[in-house]
Protein backbone atom coordinates (compact mmCIF):
# COMPACT_ATOMS: atom_id res chain seq x y z
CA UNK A 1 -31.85 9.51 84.56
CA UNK A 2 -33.29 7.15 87.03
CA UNK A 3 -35.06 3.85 85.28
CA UNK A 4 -35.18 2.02 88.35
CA UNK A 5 -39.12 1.40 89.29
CA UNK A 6 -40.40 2.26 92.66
CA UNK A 7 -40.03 -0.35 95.61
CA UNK A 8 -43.88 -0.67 95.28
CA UNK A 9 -43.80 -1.20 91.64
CA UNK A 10 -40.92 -3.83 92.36
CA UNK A 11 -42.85 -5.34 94.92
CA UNK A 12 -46.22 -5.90 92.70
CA UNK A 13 -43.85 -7.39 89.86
CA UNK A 14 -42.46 -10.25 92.32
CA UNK A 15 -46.39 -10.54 92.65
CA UNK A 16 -46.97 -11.23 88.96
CA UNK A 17 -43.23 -13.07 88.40
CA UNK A 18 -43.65 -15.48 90.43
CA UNK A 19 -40.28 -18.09 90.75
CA UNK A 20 -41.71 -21.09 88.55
CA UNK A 21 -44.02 -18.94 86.36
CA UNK A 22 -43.87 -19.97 82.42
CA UNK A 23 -43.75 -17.45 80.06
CA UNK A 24 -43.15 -16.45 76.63
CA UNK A 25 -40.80 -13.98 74.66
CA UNK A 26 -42.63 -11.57 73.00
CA UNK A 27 -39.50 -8.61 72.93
CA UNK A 28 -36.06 -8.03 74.51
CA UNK A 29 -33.77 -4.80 73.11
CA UNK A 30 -30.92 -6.97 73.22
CA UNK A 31 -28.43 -8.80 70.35
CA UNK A 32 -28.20 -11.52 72.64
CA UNK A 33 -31.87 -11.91 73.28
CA UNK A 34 -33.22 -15.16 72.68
CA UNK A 35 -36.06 -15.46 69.46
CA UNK A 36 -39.12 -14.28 69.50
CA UNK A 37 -41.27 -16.92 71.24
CA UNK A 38 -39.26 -18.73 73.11
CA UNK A 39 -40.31 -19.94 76.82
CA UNK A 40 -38.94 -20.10 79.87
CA UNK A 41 -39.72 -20.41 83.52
CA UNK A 42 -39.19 -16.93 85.94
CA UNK A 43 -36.36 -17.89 88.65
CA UNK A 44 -36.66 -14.38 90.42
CA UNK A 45 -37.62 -10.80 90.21
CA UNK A 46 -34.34 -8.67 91.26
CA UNK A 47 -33.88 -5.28 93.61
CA UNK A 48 -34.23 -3.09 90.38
CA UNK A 49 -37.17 -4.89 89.00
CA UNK A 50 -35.22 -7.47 86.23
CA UNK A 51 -37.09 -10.58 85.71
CA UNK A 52 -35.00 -13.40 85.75
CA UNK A 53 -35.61 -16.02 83.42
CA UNK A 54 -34.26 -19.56 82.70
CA UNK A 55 -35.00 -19.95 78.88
CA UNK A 56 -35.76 -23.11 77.45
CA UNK A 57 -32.97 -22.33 74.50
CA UNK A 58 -29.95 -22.41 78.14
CA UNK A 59 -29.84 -18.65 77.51
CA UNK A 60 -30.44 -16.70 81.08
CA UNK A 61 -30.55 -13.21 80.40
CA UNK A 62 -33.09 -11.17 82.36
CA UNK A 63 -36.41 -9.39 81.34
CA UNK A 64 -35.48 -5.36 81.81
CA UNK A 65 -39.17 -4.03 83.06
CA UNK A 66 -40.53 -1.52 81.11
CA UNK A 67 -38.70 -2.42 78.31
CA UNK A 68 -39.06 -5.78 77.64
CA UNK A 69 -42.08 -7.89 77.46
CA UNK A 70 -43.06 -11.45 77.81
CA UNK A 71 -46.32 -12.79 78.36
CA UNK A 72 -47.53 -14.87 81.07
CA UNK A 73 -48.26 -18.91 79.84
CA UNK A 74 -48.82 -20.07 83.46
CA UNK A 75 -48.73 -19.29 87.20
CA UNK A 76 -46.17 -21.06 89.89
CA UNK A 77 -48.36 -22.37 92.58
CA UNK A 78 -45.94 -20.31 95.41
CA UNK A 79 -46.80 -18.14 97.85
């Protein structure tokens, strides 16, 4: 079973997940995820399509795309 998203799909998420974008938790399928709600700011978007995220809690784990979802609270101003 292949999860991994297409290099175009990958390409149009570093688009969106900018490094330096804010955004907010709304789910992670993880028992380490951090609550509900909690911000961060995107650091990268990976080969596979994981969002990286600093969290404002010091937890790092990444957003998994497609299953995981966090909405976008502001834009990073780089190209």
């Amino acid at each position: 079973m292949n999860n991994i998203p297409s290099k175009a799909t990958i390409e149009h998420i570093r688009t969106i997940y900018k490094k330096g974008t804010r955004v907010q938790l709304e789910y992670m399928d993880d028992v380490q995820a951090p609550p509900k709600g909690t911000k961060g700011t995107v650091q990268f978007v990976d080969d596979i399509g994981s969002i990286h995220v600093n969290w404002d809690n010091g937890s790092t784990l990444a957003l998994a795309y497609g299953v995981d979802s966090a909405s976008i609270l502001s834009t990073s101003d780089e190209d």
